[in-house]
Protein backbone atom coordinates (compact mmCIF):
# COMPACT_ATOMS: atom_id res chain seq x y z
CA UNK A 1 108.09 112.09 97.10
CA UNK A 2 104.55 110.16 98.02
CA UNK A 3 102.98 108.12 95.45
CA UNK A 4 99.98 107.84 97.43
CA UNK A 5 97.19 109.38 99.11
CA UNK A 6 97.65 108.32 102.13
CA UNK A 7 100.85 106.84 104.42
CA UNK A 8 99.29 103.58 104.74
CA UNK A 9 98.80 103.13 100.48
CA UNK A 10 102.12 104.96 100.42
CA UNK A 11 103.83 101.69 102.60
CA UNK A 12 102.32 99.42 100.98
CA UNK A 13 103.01 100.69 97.00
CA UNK A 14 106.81 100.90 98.30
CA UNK A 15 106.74 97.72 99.83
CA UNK A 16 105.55 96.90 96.52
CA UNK A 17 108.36 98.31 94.84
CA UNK A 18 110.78 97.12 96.89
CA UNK A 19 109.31 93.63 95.58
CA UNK A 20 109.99 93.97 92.18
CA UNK A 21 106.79 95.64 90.73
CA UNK A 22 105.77 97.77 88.82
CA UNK A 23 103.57 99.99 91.22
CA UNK A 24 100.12 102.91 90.48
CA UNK A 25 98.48 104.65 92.64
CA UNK A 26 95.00 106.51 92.96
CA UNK A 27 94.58 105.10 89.21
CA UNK A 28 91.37 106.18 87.93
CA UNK A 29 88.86 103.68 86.76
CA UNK A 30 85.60 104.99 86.31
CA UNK A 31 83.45 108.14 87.03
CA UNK A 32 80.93 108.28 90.41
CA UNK A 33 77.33 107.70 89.62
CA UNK A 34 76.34 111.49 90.70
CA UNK A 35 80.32 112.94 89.60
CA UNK A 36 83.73 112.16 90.75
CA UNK A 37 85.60 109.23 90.25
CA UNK A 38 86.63 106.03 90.89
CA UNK A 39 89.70 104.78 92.23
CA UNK A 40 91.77 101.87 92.37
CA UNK A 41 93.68 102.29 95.48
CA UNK A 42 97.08 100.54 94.43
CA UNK A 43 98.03 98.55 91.30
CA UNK A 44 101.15 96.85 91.15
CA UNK A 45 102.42 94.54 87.77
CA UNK A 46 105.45 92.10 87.79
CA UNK A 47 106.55 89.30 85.49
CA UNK A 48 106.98 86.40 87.03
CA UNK A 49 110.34 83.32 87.00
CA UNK A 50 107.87 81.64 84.24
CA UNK A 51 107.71 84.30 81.63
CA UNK A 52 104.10 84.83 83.23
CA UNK A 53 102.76 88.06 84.50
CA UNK A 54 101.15 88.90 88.03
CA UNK A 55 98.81 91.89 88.40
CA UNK A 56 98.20 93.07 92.21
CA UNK A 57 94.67 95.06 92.89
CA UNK A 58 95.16 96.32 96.60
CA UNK A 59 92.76 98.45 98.49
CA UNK A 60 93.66 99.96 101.90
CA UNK A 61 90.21 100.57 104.10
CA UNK A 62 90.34 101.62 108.00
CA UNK A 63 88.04 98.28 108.61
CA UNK A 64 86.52 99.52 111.75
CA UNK A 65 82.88 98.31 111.23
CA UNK A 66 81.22 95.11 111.54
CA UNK A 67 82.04 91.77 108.95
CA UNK A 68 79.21 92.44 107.01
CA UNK A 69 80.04 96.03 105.99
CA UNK A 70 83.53 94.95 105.29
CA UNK A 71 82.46 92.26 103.38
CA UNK A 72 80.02 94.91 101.75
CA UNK A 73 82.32 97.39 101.00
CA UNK A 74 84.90 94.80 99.39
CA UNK A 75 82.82 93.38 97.12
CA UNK A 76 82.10 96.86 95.66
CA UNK A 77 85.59 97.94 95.59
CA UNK A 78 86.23 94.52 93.59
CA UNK A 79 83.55 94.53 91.49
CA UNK A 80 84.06 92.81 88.22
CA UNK A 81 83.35 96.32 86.11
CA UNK A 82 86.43 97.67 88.44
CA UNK A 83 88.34 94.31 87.56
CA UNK A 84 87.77 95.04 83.82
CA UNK A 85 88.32 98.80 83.58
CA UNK A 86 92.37 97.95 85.70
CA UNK A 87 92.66 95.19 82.74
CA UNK A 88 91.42 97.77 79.64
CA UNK A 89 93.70 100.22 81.42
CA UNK A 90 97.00 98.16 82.13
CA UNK A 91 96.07 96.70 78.09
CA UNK A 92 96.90 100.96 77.25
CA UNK A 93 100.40 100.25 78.84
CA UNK A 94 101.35 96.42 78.27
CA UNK A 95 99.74 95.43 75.93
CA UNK A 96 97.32 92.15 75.24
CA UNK A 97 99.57 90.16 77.57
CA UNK A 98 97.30 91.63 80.28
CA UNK A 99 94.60 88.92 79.33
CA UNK A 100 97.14 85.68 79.94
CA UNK A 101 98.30 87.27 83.64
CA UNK A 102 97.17 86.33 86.61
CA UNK A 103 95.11 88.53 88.72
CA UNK A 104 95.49 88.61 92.84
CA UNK A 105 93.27 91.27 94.92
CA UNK A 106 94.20 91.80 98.17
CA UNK A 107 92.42 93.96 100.64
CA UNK A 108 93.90 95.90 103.62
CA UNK A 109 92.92 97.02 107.07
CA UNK A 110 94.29 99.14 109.21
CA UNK A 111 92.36 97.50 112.38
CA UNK A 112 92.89 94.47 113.60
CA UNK A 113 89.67 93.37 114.97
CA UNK A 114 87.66 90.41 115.46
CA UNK A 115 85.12 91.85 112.44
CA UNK A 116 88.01 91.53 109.91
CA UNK A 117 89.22 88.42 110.81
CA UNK A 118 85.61 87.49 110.49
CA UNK A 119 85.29 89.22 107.24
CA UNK A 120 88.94 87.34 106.21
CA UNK A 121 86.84 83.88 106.30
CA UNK A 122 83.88 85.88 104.09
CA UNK A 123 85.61 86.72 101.49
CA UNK A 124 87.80 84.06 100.88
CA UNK A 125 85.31 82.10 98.67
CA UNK A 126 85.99 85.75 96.47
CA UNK A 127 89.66 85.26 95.99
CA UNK A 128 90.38 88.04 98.24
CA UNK A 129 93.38 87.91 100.65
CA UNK A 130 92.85 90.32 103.67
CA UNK A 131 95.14 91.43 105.70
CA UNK A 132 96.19 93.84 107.83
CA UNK A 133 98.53 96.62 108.31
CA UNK A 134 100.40 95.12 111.02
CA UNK A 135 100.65 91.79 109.31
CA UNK A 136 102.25 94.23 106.21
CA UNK A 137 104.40 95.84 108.46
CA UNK A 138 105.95 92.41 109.44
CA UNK A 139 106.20 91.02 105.71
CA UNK A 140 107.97 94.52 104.67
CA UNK A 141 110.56 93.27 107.26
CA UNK A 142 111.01 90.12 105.72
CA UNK A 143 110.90 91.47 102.21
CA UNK A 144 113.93 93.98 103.54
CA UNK A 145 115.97 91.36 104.76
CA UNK A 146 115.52 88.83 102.01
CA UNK A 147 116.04 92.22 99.07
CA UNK A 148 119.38 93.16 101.76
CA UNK A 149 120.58 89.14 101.39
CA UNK A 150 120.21 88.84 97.69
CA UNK A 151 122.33 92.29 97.68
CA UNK A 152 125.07 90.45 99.83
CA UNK A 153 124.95 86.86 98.61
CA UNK A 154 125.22 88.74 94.50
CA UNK A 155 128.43 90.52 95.89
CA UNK A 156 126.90 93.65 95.19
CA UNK A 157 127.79 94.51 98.55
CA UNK A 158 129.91 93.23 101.08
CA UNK A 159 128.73 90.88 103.70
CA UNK A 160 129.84 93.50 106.67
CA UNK A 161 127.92 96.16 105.16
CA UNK A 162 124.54 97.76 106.98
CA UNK A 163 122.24 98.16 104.59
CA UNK A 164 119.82 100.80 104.05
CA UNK A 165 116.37 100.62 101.79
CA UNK A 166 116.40 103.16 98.51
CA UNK A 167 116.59 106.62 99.05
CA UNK A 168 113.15 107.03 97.33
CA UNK A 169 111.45 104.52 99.99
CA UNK A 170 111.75 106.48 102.81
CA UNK A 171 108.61 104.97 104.65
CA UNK A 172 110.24 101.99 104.75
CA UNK A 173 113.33 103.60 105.79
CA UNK A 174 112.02 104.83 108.67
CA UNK A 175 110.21 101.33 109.27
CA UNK A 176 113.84 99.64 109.46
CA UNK A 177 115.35 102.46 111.32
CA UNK A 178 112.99 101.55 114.20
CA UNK A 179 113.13 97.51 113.69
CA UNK A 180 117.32 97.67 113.17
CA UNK A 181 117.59 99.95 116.50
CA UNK A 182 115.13 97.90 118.80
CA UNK A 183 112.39 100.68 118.81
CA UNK A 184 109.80 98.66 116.70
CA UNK A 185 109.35 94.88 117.56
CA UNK A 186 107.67 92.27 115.78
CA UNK A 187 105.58 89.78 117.37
């Protein structure tokens, strides 16, 4: 069932999912200096209204060090060798059309601290959009509702019907479950 290594990458790739892309995880893209290798934590492809396509780089970090060593360890795990192995790799499965799409990395933390909201202001002049895990948590939310109104206002279902998320999402199951029956609020 997991996609993922870990529950957090596992939210986020079916959150992903759920939005209409085309979702990898743990996708190798290059070999460790002294063995093993390296990982992209979560890549996620979608073509876009204007024929366009969108490629999403996400990493998911725990974040609980200072700015500088966030801002440290982002810029390695978006390094532009990293940026061009994900485009010779997603060039195996799509084709050429990888070079005309456009390319959004997006880093996660699992703390919400005053260091990453520090390191948010860094690493914006890098094109990187960081956020954390609570601020996912509340965008899967909207992203159920809005998936659960296109569902109703396409008559696929019926307006008095409950919805529930795919079967195969069942993070984001549970993540409903809790927000639908009052046990998880969003602030």
């Amino acid at each position: 069932m997991p996609l993922a290594h870990t529950w957090s990458e596992e939210l986020i790739a079916e959150w992903l999912i759920l939005k209409g892309y085309f979702v990898s995880t743990d996708v190798p893209i290059g070999s460790g200096g002294r063995g093993g290798r390296k990982e992209a934590d979560i890549i996620g492809f979608k073509a876009l209204d204007n024929g366009k396509y969108e490629i999403l780089y996400v990493e998911v970090s725990s974040c609980y060090q200072s700015a500088k060593n966030i801002v440290g360890e982002v810029n390695k795990k978006f390094s532009s060798d990293r940026v061009e192995n994900i485009k010779k790799l997603l060039r195996y499965h799509i084709g050429d059309s990888v070079e005309n799409a456009s390319y959004k990395k997006v880093f996660i933390c699992l703390a919400n601290t005053i260091a990453v909201n520090k390191a948010r202001e860094m690493l914006k002049k890098y094109d990187i959009e960081v956020k954390t895990i609570d601020e996912i948590i509340y965008e899967i939310i909207g992203t159920v509702n809005k998936w659960e109104s296109h569902l109703k206002n396409e008559g696929i279902i019926r307006q008095s019907t409950q919805v529930t998320p795919p079967q195969s999402l069942w993070l984001i199951q549970l993540l409903y479950y809790l927000y639908k029956n009052g046990r998880l609020t969003l602030q």
